[in-house]
Protein backbone atom coordinates (compact mmCIF):
# COMPACT_ATOMS: atom_id res chain seq x y z
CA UNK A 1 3.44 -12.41 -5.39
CA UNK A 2 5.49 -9.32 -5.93
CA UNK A 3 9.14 -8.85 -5.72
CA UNK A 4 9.97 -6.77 -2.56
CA UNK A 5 13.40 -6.03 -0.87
CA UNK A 6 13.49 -4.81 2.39
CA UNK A 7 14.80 -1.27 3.08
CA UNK A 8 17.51 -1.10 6.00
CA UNK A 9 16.39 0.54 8.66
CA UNK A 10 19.00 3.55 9.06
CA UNK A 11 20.49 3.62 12.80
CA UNK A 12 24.03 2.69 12.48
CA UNK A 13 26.22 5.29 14.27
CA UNK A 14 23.04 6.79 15.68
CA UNK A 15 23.28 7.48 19.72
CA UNK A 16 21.63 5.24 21.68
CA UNK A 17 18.68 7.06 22.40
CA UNK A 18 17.98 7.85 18.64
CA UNK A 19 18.78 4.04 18.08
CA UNK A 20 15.59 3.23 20.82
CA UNK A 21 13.13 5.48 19.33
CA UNK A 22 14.08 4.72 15.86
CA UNK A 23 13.25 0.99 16.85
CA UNK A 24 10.15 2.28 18.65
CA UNK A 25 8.94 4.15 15.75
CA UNK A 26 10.20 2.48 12.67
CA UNK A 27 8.03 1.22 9.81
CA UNK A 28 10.03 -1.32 7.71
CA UNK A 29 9.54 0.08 4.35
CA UNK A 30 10.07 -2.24 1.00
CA UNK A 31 10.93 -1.65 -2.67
CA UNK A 32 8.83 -3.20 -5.40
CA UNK A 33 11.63 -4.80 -7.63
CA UNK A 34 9.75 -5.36 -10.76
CA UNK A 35 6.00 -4.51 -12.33
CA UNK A 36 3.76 -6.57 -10.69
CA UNK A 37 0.12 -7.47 -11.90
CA UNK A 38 -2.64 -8.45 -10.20
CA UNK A 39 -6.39 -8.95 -10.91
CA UNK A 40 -8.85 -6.38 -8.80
CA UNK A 41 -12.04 -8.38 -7.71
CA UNK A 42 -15.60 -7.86 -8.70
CA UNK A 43 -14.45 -7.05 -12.09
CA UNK A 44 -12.26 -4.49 -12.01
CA UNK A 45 -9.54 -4.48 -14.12
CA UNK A 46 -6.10 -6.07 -13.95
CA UNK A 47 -3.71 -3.51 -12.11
CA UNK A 48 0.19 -3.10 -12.36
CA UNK A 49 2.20 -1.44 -9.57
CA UNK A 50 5.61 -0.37 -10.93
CA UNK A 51 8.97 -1.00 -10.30
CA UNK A 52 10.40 1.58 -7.91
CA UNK A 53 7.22 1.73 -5.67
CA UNK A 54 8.07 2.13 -2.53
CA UNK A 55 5.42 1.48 0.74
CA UNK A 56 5.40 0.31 4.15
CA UNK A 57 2.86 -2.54 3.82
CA UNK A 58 0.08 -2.14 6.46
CA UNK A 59 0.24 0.89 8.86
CA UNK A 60 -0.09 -0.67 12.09
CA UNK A 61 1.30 0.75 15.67
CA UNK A 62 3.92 -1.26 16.83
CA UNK A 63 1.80 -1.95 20.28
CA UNK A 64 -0.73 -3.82 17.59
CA UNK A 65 2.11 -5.57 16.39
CA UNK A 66 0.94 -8.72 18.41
CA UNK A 67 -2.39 -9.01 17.08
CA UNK A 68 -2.15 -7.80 13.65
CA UNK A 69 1.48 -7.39 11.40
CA UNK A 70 1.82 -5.31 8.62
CA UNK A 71 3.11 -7.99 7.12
CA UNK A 72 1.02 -10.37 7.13
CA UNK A 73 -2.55 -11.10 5.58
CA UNK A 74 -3.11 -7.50 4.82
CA UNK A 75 0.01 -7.02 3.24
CA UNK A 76 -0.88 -6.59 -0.63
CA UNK A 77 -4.10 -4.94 0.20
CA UNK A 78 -2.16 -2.36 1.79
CA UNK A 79 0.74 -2.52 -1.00
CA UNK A 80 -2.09 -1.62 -3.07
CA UNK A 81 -4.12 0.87 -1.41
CA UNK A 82 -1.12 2.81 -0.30
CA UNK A 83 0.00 3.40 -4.21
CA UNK A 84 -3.71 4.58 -4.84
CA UNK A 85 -3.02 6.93 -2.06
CA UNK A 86 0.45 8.59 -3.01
CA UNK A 87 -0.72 8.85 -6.75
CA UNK A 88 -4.73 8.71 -6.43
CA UNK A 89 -4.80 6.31 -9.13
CA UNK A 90 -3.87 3.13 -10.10
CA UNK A 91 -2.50 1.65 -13.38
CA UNK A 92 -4.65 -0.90 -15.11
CA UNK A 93 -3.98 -2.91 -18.38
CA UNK A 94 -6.03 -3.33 -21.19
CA UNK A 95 -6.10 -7.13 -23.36
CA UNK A 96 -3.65 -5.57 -25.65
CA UNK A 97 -1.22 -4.50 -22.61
CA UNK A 98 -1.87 -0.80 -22.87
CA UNK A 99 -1.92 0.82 -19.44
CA UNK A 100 -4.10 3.68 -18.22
CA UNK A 101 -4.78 5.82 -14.89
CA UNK A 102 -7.53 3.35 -13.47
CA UNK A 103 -10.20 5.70 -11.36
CA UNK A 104 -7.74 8.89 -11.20
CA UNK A 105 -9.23 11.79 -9.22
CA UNK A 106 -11.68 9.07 -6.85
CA UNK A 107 -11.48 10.11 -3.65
CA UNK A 108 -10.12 7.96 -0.66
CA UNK A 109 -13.54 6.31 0.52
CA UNK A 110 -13.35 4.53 -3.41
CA UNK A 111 -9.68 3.36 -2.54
CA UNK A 112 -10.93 2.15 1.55
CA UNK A 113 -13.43 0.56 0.15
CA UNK A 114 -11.07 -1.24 -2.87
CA UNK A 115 -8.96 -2.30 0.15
CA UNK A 116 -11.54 -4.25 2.20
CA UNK A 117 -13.02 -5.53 -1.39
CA UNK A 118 -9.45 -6.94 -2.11
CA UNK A 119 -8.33 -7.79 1.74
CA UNK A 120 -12.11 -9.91 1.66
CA UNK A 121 -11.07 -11.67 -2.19
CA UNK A 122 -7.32 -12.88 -0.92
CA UNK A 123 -8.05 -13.93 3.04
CA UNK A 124 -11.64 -13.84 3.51
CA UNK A 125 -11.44 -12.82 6.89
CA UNK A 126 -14.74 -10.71 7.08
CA UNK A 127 -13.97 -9.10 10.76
CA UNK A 128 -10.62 -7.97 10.01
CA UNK A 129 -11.46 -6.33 6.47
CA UNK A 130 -14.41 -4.52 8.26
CA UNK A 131 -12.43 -3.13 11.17
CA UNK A 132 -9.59 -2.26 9.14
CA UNK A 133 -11.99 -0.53 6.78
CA UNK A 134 -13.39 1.24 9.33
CA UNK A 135 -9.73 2.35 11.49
CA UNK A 136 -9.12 3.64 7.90
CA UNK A 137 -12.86 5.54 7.41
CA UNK A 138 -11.50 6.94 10.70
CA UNK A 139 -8.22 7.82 10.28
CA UNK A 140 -7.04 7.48 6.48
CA UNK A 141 -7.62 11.55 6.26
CA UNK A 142 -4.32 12.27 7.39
CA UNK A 143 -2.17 9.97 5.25
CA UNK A 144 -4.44 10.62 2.25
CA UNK A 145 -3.83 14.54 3.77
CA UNK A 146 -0.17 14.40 3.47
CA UNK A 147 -0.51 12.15 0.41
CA UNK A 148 -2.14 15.32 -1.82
CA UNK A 149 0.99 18.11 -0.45
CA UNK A 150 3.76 15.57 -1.80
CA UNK A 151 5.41 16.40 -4.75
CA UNK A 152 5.74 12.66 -6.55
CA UNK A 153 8.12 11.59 -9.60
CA UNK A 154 5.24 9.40 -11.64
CA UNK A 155 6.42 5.65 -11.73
CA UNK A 156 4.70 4.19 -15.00
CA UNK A 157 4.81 0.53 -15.36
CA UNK A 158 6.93 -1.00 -18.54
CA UNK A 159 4.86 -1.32 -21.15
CA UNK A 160 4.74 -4.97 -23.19
């Protein structure tokens, strides 16, 4: 598992109001704390997301809270799919520990469809990888939209 810390959710000194719609609208958002590896299925290669990474696990409204957390069994699918969305790559390591821009320039159907393969590998739960696929077929345009305007500082995983 990867090491995460929360990030505080900002509404200290906030008025009231602000402080309800923050907590309305908030999406906890966590730091990855070190490199963290993991093996892609179907033989894809091993993948490192880098220290500094910073995502809000799965993007779920908070009225859908009840029946599916973004914490919970989708959570390092979407840690996952949401760096291959801010950078449109994702590192991979070689057998001598050499990384390299795994599938740079795919386009977001490649990365859905590497979430539902992974989601389907770590909780084989066949209904919710499909639906979730296809709420992000539907809707993923306008993250992966606002994804490709963003300026990014390149986090590169320690080498070893």
């Amino acid at each position: 598992m990867p090491k995460l810390s929360p990030l505080p959710t900002q509404i200290k000194d906030k008025h009231p109001y602000l402080r309800f719609y923050t907590w309305i609208t908030f999406r906890r958002r966590w730091e990855v704390l070190e490199d963290w590896k993991l093996q892609l299925p179907h033989g894809q290669p091993c993948i490192v997301i880098p220290q500094g990474f910073l995502f809000d696990g799965v993007s779920v409204p908070k009225p859908l809270h009840w029946f599916l957390s973004p914490t919970g069994v989708l959570f390092i699918p979407g840690l996952v799919h949401d760096f291959a969305y801010r950078y449109g790559y994702l590192w991979a390591c070689d057998e001598e520990g050499n990384v390299y821009k795994y599938q740079e320039g795919s386009s977001r159907y490649f990365w859905d469809s590497t979430f539902k393969a992974l989601g389907l590998e770590l909780n084989e739960m066949y209904v919710l990888n499909t639906f979730s696929h296809l709420i992000l077929f539907t809707f993923g345009w306008i993250s992966w939209k606002e994804n490709r305007k963003k300026p990014f500082h390149e986090l590169k995983p320690i080498q070893s």
